[in-house]
N, C-alpha and C. Protein backbone atom coordinates (compact mmCIF):
# COMPACT_ATOMS: atom_id res chain seq x y z
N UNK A 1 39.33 -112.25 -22.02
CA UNK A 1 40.31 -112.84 -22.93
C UNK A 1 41.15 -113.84 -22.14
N UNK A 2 41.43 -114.95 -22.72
CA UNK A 2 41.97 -115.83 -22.04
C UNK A 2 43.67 -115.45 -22.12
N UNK A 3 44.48 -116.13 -21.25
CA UNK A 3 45.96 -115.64 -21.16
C UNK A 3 46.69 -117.04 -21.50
N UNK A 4 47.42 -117.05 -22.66
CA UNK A 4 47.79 -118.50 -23.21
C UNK A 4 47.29 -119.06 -23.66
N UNK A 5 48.03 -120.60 -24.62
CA UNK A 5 47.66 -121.20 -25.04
C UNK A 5 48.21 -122.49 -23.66
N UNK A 6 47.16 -123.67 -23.86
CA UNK A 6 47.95 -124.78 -23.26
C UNK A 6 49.34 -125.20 -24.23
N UNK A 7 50.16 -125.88 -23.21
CA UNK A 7 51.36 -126.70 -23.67
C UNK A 7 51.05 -127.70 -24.03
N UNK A 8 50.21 -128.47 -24.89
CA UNK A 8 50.36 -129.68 -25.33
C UNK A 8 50.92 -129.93 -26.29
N UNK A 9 51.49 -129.17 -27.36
CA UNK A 9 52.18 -129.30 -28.45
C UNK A 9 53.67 -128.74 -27.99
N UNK A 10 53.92 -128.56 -26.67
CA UNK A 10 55.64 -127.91 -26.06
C UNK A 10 56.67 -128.98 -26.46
N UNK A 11 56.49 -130.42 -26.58
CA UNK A 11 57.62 -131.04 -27.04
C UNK A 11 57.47 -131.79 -27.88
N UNK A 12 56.48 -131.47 -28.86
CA UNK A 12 56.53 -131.50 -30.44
C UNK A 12 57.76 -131.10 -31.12
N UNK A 13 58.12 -131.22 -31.94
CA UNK A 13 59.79 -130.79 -32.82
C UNK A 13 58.66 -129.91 -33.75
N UNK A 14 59.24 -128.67 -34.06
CA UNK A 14 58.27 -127.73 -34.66
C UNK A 14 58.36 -128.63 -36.09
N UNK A 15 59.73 -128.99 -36.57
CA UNK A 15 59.77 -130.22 -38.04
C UNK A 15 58.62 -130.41 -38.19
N UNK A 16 58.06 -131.37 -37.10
CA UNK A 16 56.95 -132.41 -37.37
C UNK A 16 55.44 -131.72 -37.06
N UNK A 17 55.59 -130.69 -36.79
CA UNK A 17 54.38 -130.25 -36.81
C UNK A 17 54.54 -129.22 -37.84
N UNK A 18 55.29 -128.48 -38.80
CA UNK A 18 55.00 -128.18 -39.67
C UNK A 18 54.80 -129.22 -41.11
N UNK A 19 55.30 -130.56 -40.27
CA UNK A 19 55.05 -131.79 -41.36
C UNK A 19 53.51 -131.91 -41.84
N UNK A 20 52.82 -131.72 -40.12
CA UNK A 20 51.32 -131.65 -39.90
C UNK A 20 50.82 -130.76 -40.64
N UNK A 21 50.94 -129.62 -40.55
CA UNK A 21 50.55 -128.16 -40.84
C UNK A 21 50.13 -128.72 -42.45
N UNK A 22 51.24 -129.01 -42.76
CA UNK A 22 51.24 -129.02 -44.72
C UNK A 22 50.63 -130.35 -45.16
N UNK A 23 50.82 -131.19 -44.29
CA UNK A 23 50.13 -132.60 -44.88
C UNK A 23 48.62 -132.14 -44.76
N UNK A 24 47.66 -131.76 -44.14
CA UNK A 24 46.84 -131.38 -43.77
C UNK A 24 45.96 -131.28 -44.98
N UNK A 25 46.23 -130.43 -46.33
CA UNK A 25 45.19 -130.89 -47.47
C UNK A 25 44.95 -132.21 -48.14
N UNK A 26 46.10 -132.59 -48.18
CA UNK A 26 45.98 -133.93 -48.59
C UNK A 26 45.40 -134.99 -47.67
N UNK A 27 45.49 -135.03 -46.48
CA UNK A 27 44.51 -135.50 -46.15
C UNK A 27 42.98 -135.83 -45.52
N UNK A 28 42.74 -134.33 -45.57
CA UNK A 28 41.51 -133.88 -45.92
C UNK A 28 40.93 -134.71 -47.60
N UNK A 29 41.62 -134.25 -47.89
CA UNK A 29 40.95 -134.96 -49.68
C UNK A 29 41.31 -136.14 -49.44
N UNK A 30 42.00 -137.28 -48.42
CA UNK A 30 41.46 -138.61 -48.26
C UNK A 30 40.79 -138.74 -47.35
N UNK A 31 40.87 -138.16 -46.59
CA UNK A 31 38.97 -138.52 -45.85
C UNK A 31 37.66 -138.35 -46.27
N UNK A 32 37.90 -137.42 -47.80
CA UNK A 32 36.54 -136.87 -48.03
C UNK A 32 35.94 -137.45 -49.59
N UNK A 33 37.15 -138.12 -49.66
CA UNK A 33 37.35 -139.05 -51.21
C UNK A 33 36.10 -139.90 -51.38
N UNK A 34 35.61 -139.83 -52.29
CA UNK A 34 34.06 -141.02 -53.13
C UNK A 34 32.90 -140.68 -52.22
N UNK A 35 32.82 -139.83 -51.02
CA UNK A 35 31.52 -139.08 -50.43
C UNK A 35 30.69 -138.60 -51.34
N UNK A 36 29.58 -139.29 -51.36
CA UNK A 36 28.39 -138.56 -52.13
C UNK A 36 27.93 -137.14 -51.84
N UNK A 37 27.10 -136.31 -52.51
CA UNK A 37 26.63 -135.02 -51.61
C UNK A 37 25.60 -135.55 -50.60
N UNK A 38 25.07 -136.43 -50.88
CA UNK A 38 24.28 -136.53 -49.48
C UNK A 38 24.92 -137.22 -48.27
N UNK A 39 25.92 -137.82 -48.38
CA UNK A 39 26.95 -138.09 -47.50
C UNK A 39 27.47 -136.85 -46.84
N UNK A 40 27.84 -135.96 -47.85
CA UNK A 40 28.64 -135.06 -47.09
C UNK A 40 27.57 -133.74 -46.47
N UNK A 41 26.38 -133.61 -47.21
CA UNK A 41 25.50 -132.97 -46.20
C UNK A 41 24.67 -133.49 -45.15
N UNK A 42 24.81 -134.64 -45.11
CA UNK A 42 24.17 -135.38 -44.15
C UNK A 42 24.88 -135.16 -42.63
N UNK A 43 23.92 -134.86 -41.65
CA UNK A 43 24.20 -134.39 -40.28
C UNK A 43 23.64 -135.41 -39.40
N UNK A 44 24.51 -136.96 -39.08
CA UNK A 44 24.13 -137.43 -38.42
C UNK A 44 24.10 -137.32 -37.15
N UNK A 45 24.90 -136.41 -36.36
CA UNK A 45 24.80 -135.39 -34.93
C UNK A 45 24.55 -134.24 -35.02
N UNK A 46 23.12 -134.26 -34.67
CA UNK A 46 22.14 -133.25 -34.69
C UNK A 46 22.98 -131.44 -33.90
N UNK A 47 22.57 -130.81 -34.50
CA UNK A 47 23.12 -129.40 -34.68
C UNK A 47 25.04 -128.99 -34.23
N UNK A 48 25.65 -130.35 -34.98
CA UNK A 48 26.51 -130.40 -35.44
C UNK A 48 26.88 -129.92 -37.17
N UNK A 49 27.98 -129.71 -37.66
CA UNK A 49 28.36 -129.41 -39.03
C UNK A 49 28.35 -130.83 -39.83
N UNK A 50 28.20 -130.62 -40.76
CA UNK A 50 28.33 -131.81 -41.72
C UNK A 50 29.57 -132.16 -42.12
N UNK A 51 29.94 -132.73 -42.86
CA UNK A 51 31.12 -132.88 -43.46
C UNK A 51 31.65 -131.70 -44.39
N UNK A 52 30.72 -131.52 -45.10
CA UNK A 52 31.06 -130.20 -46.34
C UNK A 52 30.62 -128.93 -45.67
N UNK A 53 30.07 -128.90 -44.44
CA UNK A 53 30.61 -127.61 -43.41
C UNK A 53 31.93 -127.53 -43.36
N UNK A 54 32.38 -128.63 -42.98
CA UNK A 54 33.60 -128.53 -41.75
C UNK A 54 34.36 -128.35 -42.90
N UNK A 55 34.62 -129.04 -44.45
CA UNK A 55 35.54 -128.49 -45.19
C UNK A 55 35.15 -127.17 -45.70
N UNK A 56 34.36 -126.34 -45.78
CA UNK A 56 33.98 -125.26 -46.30
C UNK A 56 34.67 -124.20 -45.21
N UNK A 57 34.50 -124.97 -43.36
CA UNK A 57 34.89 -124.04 -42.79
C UNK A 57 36.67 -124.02 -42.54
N UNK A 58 37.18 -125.31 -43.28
CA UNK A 58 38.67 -125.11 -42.96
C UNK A 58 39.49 -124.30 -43.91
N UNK A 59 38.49 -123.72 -45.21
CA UNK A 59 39.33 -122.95 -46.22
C UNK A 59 39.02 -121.66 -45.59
N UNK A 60 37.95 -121.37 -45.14
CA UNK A 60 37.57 -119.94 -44.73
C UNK A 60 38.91 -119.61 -43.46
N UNK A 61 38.69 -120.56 -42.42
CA UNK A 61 39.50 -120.53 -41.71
C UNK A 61 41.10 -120.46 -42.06
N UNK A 62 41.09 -121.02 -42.88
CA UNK A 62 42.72 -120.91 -43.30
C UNK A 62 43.34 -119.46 -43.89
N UNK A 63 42.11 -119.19 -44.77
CA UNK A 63 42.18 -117.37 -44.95
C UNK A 63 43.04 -116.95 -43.68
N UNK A 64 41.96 -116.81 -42.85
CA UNK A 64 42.03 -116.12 -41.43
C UNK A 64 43.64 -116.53 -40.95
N UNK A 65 43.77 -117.82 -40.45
CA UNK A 65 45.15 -118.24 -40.14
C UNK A 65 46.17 -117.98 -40.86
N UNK A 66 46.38 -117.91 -42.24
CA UNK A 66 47.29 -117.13 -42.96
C UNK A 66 47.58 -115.80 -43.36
N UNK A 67 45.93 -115.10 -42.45
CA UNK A 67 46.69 -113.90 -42.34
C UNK A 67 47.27 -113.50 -40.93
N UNK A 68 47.34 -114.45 -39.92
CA UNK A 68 47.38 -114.29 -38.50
C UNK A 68 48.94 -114.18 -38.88
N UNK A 69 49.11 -115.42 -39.76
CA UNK A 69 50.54 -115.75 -39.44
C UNK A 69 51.60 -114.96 -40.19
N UNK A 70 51.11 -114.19 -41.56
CA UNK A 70 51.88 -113.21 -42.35
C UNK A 70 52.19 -112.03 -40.91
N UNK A 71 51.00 -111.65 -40.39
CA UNK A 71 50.99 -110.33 -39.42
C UNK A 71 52.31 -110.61 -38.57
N UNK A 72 52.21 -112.21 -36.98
CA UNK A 72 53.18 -112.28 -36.72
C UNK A 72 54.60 -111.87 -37.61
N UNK A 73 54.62 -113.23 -38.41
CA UNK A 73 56.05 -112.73 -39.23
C UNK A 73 56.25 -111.25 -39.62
N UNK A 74 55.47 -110.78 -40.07
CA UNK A 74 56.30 -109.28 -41.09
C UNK A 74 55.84 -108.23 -40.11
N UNK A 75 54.92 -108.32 -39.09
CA UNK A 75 54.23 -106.86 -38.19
C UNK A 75 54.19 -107.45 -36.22
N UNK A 76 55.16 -108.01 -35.91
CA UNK A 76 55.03 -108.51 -34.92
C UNK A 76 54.21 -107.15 -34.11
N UNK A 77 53.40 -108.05 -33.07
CA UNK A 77 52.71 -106.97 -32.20
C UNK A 77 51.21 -106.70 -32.18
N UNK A 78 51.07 -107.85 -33.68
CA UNK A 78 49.80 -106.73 -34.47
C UNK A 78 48.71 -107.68 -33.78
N UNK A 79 47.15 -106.94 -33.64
CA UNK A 79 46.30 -107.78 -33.08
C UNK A 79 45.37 -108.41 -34.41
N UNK A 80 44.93 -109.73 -34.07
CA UNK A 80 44.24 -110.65 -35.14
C UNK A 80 42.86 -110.05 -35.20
N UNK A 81 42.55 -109.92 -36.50
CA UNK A 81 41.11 -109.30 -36.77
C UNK A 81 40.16 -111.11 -36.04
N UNK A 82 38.96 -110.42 -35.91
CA UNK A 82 37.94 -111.68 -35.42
C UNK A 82 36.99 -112.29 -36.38
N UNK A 83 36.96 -113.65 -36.00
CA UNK A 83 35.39 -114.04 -36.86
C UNK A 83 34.79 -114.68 -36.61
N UNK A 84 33.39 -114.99 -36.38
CA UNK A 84 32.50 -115.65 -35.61
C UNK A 84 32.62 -116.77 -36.96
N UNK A 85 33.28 -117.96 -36.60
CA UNK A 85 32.78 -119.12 -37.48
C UNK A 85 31.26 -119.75 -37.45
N UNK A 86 30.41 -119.62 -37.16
CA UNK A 86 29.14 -119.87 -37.20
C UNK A 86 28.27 -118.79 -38.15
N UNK A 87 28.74 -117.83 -38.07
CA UNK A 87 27.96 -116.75 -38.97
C UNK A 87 28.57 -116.75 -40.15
N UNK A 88 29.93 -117.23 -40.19
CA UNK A 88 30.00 -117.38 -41.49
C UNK A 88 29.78 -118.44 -42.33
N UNK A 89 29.61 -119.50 -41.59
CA UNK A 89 29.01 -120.62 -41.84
C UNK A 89 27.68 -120.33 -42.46
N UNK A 90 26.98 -120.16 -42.04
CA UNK A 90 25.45 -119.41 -42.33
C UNK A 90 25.68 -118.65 -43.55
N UNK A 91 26.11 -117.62 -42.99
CA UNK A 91 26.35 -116.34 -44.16
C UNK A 91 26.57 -117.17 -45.75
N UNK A 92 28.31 -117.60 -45.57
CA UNK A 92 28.47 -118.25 -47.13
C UNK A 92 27.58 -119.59 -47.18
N UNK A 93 26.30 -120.19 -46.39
CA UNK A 93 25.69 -121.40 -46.74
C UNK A 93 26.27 -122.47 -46.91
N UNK A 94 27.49 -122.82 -46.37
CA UNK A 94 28.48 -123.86 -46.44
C UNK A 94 27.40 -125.48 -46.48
N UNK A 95 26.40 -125.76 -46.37
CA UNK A 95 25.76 -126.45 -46.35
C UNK A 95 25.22 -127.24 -48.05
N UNK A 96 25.43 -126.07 -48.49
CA UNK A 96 24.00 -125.79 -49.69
C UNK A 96 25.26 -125.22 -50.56
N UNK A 97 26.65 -125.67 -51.48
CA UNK A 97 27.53 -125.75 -52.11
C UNK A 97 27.46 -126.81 -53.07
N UNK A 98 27.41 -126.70 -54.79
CA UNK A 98 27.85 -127.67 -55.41
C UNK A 98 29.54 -128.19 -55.50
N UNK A 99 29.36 -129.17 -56.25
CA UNK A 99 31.05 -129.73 -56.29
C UNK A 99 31.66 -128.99 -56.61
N UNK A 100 31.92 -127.95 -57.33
CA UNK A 100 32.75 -126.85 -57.67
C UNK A 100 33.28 -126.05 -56.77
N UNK A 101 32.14 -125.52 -55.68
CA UNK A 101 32.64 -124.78 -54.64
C UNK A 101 33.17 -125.91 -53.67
N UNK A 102 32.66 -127.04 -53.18
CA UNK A 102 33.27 -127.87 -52.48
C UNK A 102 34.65 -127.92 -52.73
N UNK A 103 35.53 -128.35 -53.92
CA UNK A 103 36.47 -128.49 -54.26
C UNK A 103 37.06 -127.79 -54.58
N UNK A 104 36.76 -126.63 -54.78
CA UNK A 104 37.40 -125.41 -54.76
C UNK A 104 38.01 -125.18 -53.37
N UNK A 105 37.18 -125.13 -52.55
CA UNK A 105 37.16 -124.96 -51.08
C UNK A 105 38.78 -125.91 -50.26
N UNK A 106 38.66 -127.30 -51.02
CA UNK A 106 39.96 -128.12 -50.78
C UNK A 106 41.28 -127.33 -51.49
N UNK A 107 41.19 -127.47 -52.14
CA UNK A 107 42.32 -126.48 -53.47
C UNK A 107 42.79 -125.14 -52.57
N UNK A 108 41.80 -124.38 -52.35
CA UNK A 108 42.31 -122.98 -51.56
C UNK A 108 42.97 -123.43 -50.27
N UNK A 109 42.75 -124.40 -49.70
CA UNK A 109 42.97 -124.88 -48.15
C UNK A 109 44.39 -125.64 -48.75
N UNK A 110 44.33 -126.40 -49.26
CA UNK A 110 45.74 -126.86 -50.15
C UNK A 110 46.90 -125.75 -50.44
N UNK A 111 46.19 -124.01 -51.16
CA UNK A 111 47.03 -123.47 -51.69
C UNK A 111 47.76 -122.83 -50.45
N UNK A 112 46.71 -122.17 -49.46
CA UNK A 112 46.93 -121.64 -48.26
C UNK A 112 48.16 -122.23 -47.33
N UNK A 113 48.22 -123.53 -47.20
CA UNK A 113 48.96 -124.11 -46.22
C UNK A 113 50.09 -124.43 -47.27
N UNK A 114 49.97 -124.81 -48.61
CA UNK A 114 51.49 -124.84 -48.75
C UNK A 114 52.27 -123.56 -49.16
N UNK A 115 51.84 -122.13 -49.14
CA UNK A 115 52.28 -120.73 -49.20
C UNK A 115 52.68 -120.43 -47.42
N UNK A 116 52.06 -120.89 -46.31
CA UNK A 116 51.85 -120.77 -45.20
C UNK A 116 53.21 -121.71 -45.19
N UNK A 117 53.37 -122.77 -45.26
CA UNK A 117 54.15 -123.80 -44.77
C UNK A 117 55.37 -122.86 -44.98
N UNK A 118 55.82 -122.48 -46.24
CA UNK A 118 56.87 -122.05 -46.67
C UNK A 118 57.51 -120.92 -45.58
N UNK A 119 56.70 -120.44 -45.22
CA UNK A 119 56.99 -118.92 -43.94
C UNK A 119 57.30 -120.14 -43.15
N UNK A 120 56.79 -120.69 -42.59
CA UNK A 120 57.10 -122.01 -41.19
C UNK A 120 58.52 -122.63 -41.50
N UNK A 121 58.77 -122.53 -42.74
CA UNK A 121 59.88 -123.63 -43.03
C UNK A 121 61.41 -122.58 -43.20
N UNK A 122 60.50 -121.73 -43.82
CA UNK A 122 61.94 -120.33 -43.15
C UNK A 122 62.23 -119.22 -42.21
N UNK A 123 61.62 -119.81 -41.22
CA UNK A 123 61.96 -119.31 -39.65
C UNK A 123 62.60 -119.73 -39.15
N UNK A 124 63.32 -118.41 -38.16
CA UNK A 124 64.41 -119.07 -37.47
C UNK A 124 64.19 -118.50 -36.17
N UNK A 125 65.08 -119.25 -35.15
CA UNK A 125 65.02 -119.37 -33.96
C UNK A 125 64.45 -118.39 -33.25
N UNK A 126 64.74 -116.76 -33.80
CA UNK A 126 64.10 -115.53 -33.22
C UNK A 126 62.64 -115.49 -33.55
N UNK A 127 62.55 -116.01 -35.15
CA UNK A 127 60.90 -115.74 -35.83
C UNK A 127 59.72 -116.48 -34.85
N UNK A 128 60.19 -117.85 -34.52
CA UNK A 128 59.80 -118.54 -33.71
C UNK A 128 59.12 -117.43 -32.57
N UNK A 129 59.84 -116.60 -32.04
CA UNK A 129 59.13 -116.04 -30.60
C UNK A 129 58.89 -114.64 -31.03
N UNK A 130 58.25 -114.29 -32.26
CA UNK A 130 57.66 -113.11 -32.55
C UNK A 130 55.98 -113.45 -32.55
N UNK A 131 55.25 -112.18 -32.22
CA UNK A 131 54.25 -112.80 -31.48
C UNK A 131 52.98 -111.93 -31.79
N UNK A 132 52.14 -111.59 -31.85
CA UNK A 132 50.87 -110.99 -32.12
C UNK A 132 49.99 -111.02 -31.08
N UNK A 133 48.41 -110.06 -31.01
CA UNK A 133 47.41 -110.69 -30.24
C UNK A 133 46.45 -111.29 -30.92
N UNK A 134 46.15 -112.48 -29.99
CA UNK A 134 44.64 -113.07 -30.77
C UNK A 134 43.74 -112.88 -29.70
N UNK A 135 41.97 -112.66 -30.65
CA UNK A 135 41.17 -112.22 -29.67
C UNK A 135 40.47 -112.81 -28.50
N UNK A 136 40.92 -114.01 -28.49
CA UNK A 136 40.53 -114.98 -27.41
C UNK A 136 42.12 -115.42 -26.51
N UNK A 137 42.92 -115.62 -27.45
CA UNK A 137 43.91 -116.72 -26.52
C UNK A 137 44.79 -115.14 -26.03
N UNK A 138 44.78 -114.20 -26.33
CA UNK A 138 45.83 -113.57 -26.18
C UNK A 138 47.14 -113.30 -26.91
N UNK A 139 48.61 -112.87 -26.39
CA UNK A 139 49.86 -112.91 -27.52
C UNK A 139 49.89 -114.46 -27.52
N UNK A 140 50.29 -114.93 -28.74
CA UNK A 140 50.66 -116.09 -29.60
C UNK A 140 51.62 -115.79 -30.38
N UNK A 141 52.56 -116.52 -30.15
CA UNK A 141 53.76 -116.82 -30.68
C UNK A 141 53.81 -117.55 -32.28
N UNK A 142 54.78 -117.48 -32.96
CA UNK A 142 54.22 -118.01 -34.40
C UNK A 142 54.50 -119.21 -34.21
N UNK A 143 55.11 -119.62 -33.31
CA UNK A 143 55.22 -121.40 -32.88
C UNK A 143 53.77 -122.12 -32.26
N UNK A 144 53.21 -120.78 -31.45
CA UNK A 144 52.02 -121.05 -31.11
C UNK A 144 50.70 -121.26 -32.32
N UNK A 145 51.03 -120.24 -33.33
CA UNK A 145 50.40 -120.11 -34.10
C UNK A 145 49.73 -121.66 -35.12
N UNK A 146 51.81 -122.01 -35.16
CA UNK A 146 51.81 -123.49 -35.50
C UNK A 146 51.06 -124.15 -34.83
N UNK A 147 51.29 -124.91 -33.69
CA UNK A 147 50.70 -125.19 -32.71
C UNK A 147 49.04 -125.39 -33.20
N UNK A 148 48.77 -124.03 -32.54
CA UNK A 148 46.80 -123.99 -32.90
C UNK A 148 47.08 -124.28 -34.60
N UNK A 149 47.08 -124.02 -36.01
CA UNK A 149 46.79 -124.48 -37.23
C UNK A 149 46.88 -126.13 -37.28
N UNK A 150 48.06 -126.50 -36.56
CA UNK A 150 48.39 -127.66 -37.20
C UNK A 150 47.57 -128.78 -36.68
N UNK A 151 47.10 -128.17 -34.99
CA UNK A 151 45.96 -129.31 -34.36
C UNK A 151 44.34 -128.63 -35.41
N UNK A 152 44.44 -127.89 -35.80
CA UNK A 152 42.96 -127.25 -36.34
C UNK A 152 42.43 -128.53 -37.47
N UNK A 153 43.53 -128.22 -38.43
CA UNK A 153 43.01 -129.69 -39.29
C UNK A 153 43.22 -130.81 -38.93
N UNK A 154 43.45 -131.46 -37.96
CA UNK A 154 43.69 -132.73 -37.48
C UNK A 154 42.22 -133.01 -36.43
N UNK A 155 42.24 -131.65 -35.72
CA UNK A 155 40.78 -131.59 -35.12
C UNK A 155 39.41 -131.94 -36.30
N UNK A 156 39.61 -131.76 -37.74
CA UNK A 156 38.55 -131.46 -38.16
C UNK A 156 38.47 -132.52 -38.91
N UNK A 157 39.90 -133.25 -39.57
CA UNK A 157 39.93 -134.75 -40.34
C UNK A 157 39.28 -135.58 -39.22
N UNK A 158 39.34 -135.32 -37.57
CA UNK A 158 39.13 -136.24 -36.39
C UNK A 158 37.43 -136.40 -36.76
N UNK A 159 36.98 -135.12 -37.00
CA UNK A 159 35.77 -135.28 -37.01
C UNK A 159 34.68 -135.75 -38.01
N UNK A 160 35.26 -135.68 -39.12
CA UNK A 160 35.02 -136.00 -40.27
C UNK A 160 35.16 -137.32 -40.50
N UNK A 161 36.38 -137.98 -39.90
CA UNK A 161 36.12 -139.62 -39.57
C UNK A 161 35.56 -140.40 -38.40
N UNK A 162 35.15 -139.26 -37.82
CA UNK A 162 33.85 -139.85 -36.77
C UNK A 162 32.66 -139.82 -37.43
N UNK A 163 32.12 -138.70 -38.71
CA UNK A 163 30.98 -138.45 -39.25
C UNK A 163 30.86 -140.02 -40.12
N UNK A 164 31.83 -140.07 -40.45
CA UNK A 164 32.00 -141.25 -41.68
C UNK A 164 31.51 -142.18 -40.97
N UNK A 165 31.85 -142.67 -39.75
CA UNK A 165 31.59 -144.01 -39.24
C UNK A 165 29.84 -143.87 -38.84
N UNK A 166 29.61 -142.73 -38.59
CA UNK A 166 28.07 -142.43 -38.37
C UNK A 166 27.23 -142.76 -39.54
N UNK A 167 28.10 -142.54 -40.69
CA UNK A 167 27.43 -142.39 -42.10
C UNK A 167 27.27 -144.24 -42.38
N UNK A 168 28.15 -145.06 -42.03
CA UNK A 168 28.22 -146.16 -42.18
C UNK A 168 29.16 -145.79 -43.47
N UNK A 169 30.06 -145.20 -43.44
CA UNK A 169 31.17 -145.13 -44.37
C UNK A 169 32.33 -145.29 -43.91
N UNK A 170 32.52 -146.30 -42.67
CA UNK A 170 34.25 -145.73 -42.15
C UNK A 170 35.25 -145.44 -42.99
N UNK A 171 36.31 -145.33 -42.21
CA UNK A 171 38.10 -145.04 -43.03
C UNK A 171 39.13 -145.06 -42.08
N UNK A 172 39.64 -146.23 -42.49
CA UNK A 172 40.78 -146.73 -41.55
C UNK A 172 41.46 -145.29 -41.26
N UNK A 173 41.79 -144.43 -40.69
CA UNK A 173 42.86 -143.29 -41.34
C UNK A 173 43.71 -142.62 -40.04
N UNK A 174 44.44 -142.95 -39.57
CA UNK A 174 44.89 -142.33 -38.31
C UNK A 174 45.67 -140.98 -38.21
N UNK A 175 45.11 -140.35 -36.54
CA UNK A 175 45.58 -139.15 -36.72
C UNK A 175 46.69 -138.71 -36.35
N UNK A 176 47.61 -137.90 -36.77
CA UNK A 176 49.00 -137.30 -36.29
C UNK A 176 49.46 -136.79 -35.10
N UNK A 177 48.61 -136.10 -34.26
CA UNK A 177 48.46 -135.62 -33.15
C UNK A 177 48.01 -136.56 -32.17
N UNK A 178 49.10 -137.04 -31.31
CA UNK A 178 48.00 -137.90 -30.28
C UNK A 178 46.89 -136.93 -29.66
N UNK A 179 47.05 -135.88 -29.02
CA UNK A 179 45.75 -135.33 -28.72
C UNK A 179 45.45 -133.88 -28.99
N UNK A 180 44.61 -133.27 -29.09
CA UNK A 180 43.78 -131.95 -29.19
C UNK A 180 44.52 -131.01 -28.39
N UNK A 181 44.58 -129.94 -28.66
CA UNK A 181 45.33 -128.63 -28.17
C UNK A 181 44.55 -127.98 -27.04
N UNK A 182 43.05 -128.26 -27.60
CA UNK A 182 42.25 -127.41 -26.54
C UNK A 182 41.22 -128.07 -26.76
């Protein structure tokens, strides 16, 4: 198990990264706006995720992160259940989804982070350093918590407008985070 997270988000204003945290569906649904399905299942880097992976895997994931972050807040101490994102990838077929579940998939990731945001936005200075275990990084702090969510979708809009330009679809769209957490 690793011990910590890196400091790259240490002199972030938590403000602006819970600005991140919550902007985060919305702009997912502009990066992913007028994509055809074969656009978005199309895997132009080979045994990479597609586009409608990577959104299929940021609602699943957000599950997970909103329950990391209820535990901190209301059960400090508590350890984070695990999940192999690749098997569940597989498992729910994130590949092989019509528009319904696709967009469904945005909507839940939408509902998640602005129910999530709201805990972020009423913490205070102590909530900040209440802390849990996770099964890789170790105790994480709910600032940390911030931290890893808020680079997670910025990591995944990053990638999704790299897929685009592969697709011969660019999108002007810049990202919030100058750089990656990990």
């Amino acid at each position: 198990m690793a011990t910590g997270l890196p400091a790259t988000y240490a002199s972030i204003e938590t403000a602006r990264l819970i600005s991140v945290f919550t902007e985060a569906p919305a702009r997912l649904s502009a990066v992913v706006h007028n994509l055809e399905v074969k656009d978005r299942e199309a895997q132009p880097k080979p045994g990479k995720w597609s586009i409608q992976q990577i959104t299929l895997h940021l609602a699943d994931a957000e599950i997970m992160a909103a329950a990391r972050i209820r535990q901190v807040y209301a059960e400090p101490g508590s350890h984070f259940a695990v999940y192999e994102q690749d098997i569940w990838a597989e498992a729910f077929d994130y590949q092989h989804v019509g528009d319904k579940v696709f967009y469904s998939a945005i909507m839940l990731f939408d509902a998640l982070r602005l129910a999530t945001g709201k805990i972020f936005s009423a913490a205070d200075s102590e909530d900040w350093h209440k802390s849990g275990i996770h099964p890789e990084w170790g105790e994480l702090t709910l600032r940390q918590l911030l931290e890893i969510y808020a680079d997670h979708g910025e990591r995944h809009i990053g990638q999704i407008l790299e897929l685009r330009q592969l697709l011969s679809k660019p999108l002007d769209y810049p990202l919030l985070l100058p750089e990656r957490l990990y």
